[in-house]
PDB file of N, CA and C in Angstrom:
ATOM      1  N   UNK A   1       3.879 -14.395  11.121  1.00  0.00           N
ATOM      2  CA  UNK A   1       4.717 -14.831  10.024  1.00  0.00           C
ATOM      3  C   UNK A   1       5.935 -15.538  10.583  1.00  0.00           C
ATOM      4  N   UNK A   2       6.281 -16.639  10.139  1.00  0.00           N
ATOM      5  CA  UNK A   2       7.489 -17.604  10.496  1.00  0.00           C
ATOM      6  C   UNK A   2       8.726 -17.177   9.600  1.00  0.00           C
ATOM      7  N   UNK A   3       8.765 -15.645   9.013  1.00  0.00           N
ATOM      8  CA  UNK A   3      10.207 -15.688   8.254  1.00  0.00           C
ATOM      9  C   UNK A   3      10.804 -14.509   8.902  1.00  0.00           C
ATOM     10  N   UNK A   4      12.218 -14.109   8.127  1.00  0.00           N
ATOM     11  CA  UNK A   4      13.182 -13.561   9.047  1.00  0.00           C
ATOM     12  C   UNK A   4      12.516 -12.187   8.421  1.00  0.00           C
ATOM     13  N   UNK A   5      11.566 -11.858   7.326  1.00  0.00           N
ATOM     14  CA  UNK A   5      10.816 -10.613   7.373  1.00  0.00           C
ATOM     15  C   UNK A   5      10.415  -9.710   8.174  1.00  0.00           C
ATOM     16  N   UNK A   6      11.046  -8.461   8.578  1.00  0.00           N
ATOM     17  CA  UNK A   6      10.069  -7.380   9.249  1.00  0.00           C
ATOM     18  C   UNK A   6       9.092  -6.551   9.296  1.00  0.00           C
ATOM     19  N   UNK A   7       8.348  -7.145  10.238  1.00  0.00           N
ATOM     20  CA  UNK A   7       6.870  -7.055   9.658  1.00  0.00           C
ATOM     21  C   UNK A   7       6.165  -5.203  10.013  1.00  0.00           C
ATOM     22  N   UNK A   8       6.031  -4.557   8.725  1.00  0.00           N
ATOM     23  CA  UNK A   8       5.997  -3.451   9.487  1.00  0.00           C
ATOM     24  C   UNK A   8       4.344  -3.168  10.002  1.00  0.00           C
ATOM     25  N   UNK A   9       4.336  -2.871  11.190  1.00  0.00           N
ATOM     26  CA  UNK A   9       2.603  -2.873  11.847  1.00  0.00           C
ATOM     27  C   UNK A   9       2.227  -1.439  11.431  1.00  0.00           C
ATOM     28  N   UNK A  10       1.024  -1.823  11.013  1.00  0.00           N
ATOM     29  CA  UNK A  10      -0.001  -0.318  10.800  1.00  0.00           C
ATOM     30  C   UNK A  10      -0.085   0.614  11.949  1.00  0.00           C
ATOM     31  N   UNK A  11       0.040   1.623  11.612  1.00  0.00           N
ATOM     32  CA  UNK A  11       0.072   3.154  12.660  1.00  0.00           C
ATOM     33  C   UNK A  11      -1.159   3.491  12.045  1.00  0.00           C
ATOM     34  N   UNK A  12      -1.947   4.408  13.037  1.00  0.00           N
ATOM     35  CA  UNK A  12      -2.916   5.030  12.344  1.00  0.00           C
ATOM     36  C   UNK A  12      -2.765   6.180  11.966  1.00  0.00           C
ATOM     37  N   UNK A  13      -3.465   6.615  11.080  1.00  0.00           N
ATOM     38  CA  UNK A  13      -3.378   8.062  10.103  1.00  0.00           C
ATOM     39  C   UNK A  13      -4.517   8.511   9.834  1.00  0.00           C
ATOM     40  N   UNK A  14      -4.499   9.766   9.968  1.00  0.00           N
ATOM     41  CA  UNK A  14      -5.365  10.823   9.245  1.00  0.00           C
ATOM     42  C   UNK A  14      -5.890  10.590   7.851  1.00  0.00           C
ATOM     43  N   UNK A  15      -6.612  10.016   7.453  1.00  0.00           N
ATOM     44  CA  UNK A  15      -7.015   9.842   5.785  1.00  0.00           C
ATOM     45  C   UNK A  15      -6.986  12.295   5.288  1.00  0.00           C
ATOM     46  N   UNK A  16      -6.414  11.762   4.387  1.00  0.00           N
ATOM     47  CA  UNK A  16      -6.469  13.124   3.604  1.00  0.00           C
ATOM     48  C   UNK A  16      -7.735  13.930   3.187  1.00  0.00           C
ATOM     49  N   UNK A  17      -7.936  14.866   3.805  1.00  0.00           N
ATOM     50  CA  UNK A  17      -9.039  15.954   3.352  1.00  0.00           C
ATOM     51  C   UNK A  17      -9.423  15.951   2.318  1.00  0.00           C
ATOM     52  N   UNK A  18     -10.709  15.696   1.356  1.00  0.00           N
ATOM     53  CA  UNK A  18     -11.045  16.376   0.307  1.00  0.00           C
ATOM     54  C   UNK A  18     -12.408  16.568   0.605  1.00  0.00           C
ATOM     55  N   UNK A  19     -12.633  17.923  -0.255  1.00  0.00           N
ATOM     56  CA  UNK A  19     -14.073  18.625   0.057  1.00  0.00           C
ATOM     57  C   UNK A  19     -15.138  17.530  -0.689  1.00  0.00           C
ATOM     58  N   UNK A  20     -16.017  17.624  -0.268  1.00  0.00           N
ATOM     59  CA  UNK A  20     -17.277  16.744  -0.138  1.00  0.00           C
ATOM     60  C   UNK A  20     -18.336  17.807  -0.224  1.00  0.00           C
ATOM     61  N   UNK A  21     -19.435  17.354  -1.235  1.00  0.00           N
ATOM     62  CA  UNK A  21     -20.528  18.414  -0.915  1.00  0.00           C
ATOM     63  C   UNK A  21     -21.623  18.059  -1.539  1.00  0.00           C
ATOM     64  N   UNK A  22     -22.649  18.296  -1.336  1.00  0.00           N
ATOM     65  CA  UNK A  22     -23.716  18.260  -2.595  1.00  0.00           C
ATOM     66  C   UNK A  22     -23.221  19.283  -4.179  1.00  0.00           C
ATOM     67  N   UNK A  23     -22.780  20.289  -4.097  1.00  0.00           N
ATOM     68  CA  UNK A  23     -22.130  20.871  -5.053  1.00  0.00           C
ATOM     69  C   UNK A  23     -20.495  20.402  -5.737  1.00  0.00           C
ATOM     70  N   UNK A  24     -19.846  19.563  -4.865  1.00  0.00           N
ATOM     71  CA  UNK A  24     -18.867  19.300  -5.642  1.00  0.00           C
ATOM     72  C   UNK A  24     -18.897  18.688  -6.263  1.00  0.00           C
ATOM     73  N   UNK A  25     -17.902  18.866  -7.895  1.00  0.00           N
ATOM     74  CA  UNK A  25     -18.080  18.065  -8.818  1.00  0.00           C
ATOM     75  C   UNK A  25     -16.672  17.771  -8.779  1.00  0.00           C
ATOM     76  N   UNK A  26     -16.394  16.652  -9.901  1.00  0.00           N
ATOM     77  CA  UNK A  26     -14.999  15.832 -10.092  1.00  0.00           C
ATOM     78  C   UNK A  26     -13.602  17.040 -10.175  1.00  0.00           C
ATOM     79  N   UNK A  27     -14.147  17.768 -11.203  1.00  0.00           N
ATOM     80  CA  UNK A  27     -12.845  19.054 -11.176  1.00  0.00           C
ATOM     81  C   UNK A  27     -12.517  19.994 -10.171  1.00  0.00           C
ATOM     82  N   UNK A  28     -13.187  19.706  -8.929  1.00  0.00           N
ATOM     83  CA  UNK A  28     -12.823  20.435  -8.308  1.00  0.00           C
ATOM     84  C   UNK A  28     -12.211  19.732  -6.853  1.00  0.00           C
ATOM     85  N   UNK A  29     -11.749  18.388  -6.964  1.00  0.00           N
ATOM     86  CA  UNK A  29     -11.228  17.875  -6.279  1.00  0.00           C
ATOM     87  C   UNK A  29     -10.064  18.032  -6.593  1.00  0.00           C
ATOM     88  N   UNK A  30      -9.143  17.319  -5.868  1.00  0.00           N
ATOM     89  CA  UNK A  30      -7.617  17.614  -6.173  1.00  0.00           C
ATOM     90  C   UNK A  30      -7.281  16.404  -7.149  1.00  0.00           C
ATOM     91  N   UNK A  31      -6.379  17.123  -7.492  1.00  0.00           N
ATOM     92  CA  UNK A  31      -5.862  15.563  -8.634  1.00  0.00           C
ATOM     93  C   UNK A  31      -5.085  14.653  -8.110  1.00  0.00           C
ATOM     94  N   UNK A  32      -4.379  13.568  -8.098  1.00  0.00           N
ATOM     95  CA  UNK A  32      -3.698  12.761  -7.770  1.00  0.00           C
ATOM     96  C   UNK A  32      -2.283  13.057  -7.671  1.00  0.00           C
ATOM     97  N   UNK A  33      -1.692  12.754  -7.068  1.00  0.00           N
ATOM     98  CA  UNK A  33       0.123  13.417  -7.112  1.00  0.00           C
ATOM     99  C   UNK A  33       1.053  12.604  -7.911  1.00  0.00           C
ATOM    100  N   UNK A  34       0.344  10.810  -8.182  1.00  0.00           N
ATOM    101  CA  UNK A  34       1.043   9.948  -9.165  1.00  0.00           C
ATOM    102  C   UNK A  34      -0.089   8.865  -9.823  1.00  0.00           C
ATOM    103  N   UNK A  35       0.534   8.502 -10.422  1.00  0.00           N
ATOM    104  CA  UNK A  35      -1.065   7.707 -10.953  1.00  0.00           C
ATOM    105  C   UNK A  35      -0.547   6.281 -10.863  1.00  0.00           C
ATOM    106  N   UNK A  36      -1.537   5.261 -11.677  1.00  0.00           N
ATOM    107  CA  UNK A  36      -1.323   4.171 -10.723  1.00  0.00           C
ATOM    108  C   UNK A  36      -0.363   3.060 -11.755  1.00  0.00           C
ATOM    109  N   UNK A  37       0.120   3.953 -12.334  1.00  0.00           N
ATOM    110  CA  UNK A  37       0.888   3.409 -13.891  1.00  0.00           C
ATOM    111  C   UNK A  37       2.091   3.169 -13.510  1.00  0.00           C
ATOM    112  N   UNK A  38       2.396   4.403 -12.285  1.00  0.00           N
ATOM    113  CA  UNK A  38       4.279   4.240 -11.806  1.00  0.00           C
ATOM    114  C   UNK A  38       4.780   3.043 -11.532  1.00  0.00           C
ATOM    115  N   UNK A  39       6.338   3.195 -11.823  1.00  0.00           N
ATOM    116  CA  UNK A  39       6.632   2.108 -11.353  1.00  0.00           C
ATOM    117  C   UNK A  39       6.669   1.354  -9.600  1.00  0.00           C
ATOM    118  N   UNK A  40       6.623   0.363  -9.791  1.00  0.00           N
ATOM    119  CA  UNK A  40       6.611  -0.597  -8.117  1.00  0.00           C
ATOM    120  C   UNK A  40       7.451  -0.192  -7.174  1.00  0.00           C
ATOM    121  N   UNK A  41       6.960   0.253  -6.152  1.00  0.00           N
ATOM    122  CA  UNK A  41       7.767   0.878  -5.092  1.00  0.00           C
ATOM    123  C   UNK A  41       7.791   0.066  -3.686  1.00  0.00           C
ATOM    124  N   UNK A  42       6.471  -0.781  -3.655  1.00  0.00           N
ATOM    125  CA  UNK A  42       6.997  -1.793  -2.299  1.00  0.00           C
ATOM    126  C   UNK A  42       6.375  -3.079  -2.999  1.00  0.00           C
ATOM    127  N   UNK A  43       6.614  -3.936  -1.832  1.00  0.00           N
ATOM    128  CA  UNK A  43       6.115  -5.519  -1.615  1.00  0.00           C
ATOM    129  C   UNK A  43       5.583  -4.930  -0.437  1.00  0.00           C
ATOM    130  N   UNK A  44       4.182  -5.950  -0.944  1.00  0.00           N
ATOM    131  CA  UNK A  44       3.400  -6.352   0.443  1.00  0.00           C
ATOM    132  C   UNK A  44       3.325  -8.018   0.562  1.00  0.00           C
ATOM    133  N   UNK A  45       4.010  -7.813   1.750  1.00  0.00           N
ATOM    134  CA  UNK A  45       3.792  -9.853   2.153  1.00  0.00           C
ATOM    135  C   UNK A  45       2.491  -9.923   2.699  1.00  0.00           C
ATOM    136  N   UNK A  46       1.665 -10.780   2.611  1.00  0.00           N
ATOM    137  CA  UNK A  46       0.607 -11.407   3.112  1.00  0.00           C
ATOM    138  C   UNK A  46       0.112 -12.584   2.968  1.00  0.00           C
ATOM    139  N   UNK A  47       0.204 -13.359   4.302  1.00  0.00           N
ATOM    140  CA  UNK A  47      -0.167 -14.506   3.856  1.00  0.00           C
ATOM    141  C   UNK A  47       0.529 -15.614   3.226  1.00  0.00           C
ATOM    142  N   UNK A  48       1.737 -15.234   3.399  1.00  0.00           N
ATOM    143  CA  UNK A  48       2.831 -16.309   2.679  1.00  0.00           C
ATOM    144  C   UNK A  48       2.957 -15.848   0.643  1.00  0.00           C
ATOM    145  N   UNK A  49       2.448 -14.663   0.525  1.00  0.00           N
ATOM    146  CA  UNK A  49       2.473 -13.863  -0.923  1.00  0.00           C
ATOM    147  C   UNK A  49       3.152 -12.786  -0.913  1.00  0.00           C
ATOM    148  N   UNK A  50       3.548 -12.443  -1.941  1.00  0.00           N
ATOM    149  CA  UNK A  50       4.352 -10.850  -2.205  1.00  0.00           C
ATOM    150  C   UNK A  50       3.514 -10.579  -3.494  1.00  0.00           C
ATOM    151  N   UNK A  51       2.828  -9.020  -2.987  1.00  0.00           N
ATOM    152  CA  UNK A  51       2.384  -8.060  -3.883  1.00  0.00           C
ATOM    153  C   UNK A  51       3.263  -7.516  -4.678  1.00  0.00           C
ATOM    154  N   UNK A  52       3.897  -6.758  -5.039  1.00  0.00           N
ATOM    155  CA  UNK A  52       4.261  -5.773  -5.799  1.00  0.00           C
ATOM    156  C   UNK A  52       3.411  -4.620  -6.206  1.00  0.00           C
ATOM    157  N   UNK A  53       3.302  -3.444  -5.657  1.00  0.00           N
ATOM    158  CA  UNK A  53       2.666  -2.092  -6.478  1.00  0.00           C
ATOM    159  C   UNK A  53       3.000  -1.422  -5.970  1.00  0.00           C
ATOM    160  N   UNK A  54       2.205  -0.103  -6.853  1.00  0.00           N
ATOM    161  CA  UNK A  54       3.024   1.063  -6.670  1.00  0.00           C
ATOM    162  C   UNK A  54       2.939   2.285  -5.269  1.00  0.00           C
ATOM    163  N   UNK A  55       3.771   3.285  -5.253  1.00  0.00           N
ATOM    164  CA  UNK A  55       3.411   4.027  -4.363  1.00  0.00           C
ATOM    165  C   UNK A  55       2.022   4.306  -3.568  1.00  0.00           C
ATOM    166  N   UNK A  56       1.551   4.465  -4.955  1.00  0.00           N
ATOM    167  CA  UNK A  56      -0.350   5.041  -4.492  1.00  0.00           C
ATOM    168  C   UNK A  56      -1.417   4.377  -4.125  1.00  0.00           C
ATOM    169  N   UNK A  57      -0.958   3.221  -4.650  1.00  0.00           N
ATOM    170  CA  UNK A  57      -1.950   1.748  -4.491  1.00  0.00           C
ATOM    171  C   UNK A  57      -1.442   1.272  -2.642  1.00  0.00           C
ATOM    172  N   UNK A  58      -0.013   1.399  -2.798  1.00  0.00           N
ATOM    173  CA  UNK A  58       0.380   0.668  -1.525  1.00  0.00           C
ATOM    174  C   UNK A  58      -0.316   1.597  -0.636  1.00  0.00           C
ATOM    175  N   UNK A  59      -0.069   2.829  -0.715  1.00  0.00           N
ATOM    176  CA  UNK A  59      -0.794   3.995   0.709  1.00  0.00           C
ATOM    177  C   UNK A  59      -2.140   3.272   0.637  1.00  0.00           C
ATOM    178  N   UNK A  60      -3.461   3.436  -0.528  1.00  0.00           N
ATOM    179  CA  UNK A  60      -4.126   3.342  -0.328  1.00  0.00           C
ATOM    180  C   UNK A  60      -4.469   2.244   0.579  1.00  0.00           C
ATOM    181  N   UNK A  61      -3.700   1.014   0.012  1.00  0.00           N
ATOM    182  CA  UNK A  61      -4.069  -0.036   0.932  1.00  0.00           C
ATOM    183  C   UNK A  61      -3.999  -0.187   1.964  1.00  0.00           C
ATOM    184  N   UNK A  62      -2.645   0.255   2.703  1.00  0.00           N
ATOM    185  CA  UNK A  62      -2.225   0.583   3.660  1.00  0.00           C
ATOM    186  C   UNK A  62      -3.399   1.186   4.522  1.00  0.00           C
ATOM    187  N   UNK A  63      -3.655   2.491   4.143  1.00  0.00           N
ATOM    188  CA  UNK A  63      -4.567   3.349   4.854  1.00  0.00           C
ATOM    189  C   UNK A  63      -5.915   2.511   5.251  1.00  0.00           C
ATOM    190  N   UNK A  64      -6.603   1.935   4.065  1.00  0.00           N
ATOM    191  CA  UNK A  64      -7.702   1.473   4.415  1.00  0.00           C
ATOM    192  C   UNK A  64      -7.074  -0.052   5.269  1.00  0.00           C
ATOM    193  N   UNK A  65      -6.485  -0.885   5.327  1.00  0.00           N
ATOM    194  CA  UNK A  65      -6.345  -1.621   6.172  1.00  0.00           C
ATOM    195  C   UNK A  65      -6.406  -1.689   7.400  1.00  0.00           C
ATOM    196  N   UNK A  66      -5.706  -0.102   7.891  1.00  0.00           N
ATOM    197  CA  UNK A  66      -5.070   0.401   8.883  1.00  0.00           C
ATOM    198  C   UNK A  66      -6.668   0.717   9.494  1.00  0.00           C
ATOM    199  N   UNK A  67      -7.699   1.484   9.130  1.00  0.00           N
ATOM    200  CA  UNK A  67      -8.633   1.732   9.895  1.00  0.00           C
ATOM    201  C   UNK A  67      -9.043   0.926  10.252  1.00  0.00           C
ATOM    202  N   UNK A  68      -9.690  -0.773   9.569  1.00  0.00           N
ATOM    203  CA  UNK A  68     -10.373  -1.509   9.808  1.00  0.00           C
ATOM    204  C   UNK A  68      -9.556  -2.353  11.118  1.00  0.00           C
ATOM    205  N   UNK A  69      -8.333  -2.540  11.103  1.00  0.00           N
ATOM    206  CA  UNK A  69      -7.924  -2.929  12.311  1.00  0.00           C
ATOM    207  C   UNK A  69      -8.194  -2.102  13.499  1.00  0.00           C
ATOM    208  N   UNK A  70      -8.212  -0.136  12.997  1.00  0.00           N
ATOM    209  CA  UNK A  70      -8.336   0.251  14.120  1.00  0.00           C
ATOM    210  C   UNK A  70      -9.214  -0.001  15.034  1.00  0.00           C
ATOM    211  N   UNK A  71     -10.607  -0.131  14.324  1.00  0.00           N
ATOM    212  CA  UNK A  71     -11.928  -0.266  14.096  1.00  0.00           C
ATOM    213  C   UNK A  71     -12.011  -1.594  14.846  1.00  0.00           C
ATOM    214  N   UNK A  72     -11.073  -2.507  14.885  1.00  0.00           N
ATOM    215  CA  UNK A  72     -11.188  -3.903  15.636  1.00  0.00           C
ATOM    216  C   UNK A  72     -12.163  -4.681  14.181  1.00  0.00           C
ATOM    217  N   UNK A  73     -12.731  -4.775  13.452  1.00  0.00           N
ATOM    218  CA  UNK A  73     -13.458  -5.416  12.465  1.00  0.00           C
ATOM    219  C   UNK A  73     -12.548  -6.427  11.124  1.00  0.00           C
ATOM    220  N   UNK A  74     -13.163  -6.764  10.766  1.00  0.00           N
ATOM    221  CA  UNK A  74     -12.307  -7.597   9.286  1.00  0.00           C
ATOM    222  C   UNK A  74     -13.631  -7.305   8.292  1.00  0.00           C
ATOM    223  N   UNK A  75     -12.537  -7.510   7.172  1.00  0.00           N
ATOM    224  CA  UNK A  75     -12.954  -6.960   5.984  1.00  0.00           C
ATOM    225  C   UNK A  75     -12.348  -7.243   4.402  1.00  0.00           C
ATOM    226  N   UNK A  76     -12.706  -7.716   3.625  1.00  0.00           N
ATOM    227  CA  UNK A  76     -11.940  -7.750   2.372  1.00  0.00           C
ATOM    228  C   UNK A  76     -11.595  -6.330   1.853  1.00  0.00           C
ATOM    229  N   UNK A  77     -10.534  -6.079   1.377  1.00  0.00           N
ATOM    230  CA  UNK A  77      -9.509  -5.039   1.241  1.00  0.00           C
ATOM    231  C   UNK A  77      -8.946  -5.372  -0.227  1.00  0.00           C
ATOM    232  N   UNK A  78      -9.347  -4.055  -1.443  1.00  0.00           N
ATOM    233  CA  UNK A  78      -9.045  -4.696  -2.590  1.00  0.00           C
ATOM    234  C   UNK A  78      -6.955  -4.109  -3.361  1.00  0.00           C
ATOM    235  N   UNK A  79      -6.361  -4.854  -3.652  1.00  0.00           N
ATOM    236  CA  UNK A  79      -5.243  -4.370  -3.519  1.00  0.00           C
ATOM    237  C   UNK A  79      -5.059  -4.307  -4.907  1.00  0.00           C
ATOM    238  N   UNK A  80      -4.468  -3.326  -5.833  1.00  0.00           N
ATOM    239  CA  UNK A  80      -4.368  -3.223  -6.847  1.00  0.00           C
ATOM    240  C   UNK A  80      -2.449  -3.533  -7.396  1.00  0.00           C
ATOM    241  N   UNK A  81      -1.917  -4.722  -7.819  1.00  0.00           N
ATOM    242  CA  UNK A  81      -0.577  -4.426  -7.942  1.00  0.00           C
ATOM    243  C   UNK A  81      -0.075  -5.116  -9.357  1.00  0.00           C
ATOM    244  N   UNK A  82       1.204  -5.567  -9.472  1.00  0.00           N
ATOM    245  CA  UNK A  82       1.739  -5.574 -10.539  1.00  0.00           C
ATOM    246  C   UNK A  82       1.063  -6.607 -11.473  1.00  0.00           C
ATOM    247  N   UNK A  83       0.512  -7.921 -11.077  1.00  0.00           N
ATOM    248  CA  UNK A  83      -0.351  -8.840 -11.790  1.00  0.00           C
ATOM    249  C   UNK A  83      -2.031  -9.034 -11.572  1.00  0.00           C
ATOM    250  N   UNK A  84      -2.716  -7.983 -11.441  1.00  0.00           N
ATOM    251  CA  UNK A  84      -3.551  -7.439 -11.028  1.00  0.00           C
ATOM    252  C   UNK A  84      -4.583  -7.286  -9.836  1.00  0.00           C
ATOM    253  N   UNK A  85      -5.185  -7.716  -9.600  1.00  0.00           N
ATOM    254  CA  UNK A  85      -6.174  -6.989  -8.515  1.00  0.00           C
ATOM    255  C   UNK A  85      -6.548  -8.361  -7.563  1.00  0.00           C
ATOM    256  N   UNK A  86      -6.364  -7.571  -5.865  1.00  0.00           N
ATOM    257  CA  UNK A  86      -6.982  -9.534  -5.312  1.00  0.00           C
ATOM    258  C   UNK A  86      -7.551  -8.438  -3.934  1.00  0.00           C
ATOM    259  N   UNK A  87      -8.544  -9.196  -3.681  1.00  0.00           N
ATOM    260  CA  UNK A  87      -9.511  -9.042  -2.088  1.00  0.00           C
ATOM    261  C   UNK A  87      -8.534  -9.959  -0.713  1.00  0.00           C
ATOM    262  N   UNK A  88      -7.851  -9.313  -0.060  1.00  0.00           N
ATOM    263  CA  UNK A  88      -7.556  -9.652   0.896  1.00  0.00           C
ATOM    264  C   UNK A  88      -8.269  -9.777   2.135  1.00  0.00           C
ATOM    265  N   UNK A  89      -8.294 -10.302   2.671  1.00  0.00           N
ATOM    266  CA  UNK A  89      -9.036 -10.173   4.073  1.00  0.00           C
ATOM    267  C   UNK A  89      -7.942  -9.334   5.517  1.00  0.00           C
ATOM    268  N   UNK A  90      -8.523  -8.357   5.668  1.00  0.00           N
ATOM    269  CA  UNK A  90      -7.843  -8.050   6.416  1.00  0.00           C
ATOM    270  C   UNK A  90      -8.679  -8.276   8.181  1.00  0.00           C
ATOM    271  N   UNK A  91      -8.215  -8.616   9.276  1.00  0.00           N
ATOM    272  CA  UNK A  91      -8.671  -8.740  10.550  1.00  0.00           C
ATOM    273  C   UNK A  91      -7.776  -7.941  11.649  1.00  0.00           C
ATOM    274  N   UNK A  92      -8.052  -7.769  12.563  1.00  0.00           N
ATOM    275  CA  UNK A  92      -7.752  -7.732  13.719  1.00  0.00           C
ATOM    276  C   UNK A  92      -6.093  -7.806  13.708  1.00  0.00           C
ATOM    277  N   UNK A  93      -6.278  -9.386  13.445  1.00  0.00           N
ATOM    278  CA  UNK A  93      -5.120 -10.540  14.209  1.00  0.00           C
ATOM    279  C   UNK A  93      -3.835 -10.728  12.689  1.00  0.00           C
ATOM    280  N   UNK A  94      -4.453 -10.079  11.612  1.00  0.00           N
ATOM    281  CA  UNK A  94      -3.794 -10.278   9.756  1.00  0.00           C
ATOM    282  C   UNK A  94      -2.381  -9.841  10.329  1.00  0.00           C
ATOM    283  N   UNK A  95      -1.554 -10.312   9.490  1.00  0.00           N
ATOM    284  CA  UNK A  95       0.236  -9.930   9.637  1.00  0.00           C
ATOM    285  C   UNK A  95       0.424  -9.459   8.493  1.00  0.00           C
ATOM    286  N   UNK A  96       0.468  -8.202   8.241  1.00  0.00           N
ATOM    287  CA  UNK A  96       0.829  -7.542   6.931  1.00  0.00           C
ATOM    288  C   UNK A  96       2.086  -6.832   7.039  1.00  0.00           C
ATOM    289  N   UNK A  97       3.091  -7.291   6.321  1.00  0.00           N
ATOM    290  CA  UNK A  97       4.385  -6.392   6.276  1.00  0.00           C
ATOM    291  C   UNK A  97       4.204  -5.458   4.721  1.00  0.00           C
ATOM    292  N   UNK A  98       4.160  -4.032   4.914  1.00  0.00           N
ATOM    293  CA  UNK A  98       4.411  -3.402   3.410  1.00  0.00           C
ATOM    294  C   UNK A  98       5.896  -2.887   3.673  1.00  0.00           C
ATOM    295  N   UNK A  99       7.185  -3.279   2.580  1.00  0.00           N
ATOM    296  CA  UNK A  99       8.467  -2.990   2.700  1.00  0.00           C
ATOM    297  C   UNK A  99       8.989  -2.560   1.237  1.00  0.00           C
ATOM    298  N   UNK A 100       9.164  -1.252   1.170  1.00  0.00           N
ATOM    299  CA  UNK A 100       9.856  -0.351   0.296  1.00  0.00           C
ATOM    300  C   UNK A 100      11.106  -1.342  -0.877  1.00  0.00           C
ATOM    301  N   UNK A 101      10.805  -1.401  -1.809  1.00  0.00           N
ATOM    302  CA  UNK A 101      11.684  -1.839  -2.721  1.00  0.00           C
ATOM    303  C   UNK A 101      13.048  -1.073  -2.617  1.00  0.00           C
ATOM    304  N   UNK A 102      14.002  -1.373  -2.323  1.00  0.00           N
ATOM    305  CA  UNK A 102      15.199  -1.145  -2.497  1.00  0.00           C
ATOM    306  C   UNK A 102      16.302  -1.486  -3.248  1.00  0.00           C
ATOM    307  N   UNK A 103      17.016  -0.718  -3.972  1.00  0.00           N
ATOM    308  CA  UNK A 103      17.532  -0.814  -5.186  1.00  0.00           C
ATOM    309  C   UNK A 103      19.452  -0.233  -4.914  1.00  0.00           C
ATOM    310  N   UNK A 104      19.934  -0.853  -4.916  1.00  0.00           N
ATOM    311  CA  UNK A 104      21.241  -0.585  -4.354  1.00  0.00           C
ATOM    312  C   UNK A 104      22.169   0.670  -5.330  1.00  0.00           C
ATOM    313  N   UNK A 105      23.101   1.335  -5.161  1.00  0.00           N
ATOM    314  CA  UNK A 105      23.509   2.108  -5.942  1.00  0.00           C
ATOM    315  C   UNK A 105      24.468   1.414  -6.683  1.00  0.00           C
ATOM    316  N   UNK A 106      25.224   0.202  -6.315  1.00  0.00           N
ATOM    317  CA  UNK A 106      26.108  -0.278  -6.865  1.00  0.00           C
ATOM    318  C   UNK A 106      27.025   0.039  -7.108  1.00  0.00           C
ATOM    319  N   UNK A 107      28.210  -0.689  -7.968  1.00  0.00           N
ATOM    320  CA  UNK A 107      29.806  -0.215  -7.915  1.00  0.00           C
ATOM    321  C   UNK A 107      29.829   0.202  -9.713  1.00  0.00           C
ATOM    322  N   UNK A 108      30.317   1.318  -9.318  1.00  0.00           N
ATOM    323  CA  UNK A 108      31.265   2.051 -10.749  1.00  0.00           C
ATOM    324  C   UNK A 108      32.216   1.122 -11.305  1.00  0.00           C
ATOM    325  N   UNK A 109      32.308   0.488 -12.435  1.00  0.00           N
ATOM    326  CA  UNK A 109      33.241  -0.331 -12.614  1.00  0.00           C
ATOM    327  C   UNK A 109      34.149   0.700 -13.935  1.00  0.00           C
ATOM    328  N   UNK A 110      35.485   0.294 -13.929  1.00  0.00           N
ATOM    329  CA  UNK A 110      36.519   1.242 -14.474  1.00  0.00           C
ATOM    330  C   UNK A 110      37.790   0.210 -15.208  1.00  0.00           C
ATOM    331  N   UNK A 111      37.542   0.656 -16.031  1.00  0.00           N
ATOM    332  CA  UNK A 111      38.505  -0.382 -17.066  1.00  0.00           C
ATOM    333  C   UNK A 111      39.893  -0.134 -16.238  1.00  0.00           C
ATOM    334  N   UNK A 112      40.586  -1.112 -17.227  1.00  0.00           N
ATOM    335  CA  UNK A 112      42.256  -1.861 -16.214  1.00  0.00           C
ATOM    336  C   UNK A 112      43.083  -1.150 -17.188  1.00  0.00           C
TER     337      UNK A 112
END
């Protein structure tokens, strides 16, 4: 990427445990901790674009991106965010920055 953006690089991670079985059914998985309704919590640059979505969408993406690089492979990667849904290609060599929306506290203003 040619901008003054910091690009944050994928670490790898542990994908989260859930039981798997021939006997498990849907209710007995865990539920979700936010759903995908919340409001926008990062930008993802890619590609000369900014995503917008939310917490859960960004991990997910994140996560699955993150293996396929580990993996050395490329792959379309589906990203779910504020104007809806796009297949990224993710590779090897992809420059993906995901960066936390930040929202300033601002100044108390106080009559004269």
């Amino acid at each position: 990427m040619a901008s003054s953006r910091t690009a944050h690089l994928f670490r790898a991670t542990q994908p989260a445990s859930i039981p798997a079985g021939p006997g498990t059914t849907a209710s007995e998985l865990p539920a979700p901790v936010a759903s995908a309704t919340d409001a926008p919590t990062h930008t993802i640059h890619f590609n000369g674009n900014d995503y917008v979505a939310t917490t859960v969408m960004t991990e997910i993406f994140r996560r699955r991106a993150q293996r396929i690089v580990d993996r050395g492979e490329s792959e379309l990667v589906p990203l779910l965010h504020s104007r809806g849904v796009e297949l990224l290609l993710i590779t090897p060599t992809t420059e993906v920055a995901v960066v936390p929306i930040q929202i300033g506290t601002g100044t108390a203003l106080r009559p004269r």
